[in-house]
Protein backbone atom coordinates (compact mmCIF):
# COMPACT_ATOMS: atom_id res chain seq x y z
CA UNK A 1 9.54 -1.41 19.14
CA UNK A 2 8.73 1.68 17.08
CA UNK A 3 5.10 2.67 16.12
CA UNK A 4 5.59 1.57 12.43
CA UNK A 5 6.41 -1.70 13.75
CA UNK A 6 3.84 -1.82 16.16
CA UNK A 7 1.24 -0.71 12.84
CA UNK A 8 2.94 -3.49 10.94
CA UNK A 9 2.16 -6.10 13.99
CA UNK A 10 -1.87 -4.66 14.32
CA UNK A 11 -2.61 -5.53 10.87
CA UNK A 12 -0.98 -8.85 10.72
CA UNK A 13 -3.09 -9.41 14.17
CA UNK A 14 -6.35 -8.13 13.06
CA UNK A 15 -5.54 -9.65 9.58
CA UNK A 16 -8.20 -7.29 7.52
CA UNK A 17 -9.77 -8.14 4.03
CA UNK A 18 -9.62 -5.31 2.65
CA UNK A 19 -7.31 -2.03 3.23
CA UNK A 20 -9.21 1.25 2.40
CA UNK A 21 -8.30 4.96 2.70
CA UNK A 22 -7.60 8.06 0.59
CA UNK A 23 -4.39 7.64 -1.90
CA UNK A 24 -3.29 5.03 -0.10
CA UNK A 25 -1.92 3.58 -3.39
CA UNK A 26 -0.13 6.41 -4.20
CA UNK A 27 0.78 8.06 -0.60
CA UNK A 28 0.01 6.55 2.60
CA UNK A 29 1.25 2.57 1.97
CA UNK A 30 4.24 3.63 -0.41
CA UNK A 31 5.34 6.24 2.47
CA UNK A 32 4.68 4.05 5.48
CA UNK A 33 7.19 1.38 3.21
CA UNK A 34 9.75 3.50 2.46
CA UNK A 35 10.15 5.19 5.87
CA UNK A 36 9.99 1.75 7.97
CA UNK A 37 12.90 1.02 5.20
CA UNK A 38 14.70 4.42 6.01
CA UNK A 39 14.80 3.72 10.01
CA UNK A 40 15.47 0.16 9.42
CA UNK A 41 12.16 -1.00 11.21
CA UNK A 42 11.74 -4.93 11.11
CA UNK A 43 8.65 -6.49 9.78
CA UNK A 44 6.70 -3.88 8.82
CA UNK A 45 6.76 -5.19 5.35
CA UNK A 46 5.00 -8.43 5.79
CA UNK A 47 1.75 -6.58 5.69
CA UNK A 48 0.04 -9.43 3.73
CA UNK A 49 -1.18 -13.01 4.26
CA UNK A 50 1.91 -14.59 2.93
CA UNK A 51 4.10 -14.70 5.38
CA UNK A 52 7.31 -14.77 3.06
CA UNK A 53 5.97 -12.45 0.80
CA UNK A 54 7.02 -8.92 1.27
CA UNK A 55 5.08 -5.75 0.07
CA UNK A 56 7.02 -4.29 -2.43
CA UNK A 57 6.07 -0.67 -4.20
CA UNK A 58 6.51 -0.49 -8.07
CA UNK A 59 5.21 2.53 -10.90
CA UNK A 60 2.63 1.86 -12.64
CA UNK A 61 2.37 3.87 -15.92
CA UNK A 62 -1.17 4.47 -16.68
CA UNK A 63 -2.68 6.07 -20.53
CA UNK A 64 -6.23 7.09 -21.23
CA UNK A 65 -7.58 9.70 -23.42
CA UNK A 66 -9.36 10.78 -20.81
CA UNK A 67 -6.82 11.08 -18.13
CA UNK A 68 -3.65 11.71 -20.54
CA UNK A 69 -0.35 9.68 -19.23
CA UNK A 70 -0.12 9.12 -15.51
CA UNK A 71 2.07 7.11 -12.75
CA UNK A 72 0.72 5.39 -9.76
CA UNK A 73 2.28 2.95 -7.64
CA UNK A 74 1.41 -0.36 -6.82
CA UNK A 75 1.94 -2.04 -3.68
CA UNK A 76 1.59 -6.06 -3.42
CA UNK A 77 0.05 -6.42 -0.23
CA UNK A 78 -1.09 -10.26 -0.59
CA UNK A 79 -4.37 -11.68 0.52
CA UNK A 80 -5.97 -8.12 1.36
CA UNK A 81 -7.62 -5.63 -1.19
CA UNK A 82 -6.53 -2.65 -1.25
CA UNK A 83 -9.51 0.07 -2.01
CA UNK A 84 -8.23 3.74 -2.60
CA UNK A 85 -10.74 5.78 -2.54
CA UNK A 86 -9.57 8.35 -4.81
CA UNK A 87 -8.93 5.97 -7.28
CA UNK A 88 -12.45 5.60 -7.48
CA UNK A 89 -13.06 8.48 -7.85
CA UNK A 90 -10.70 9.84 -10.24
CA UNK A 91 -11.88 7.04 -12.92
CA UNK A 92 -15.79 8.09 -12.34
CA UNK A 93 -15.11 11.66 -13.87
């Protein structure tokens, strides 16, 4: 079993509210995703409550006048919250 698969297996064990970090929206989740994808690791998408429900990353094309045109991506991670930091604190400027 590789670490990402071990990761995936932790947080369907300690089965958290709420997932927090630093771009995780945009970075960390999407990258953890796509490389567990890459080397074919098993289950590390069920990182949600669901159980048949797998995370899946999209774009998300954001406007403001404030912040001009921007893409994020979106992860469905069901059940938990998912609290990016820098999110937060982008949108307080």
């Amino acid at each position: 079993m590789c670490t990402l698969e071990r990761w995936g297996e932790f947080v369907r064990l300690v089965d958290p509210d709420v997932i927090t970090g630093y771009n995780i929206q945009n970075f960390d989740i999407p990258y953890v995703l796509d490389r567990a994808k890459h080397i074919k690791a098993s289950m590390v998408e069920f990182l949600g409550r669901v159980k048949d429900r797998p995370s899946k990353i999209r774009d998300a094309a954001l406007q403001s006048k404030q912040m001009g045109n921007r893409v994020n991506k979106q992860t469905n991670i069901e059940g938990r919250v998912q609290f990016d930091v820098l999110q937060v604190k982008n949108q307080s400027k």
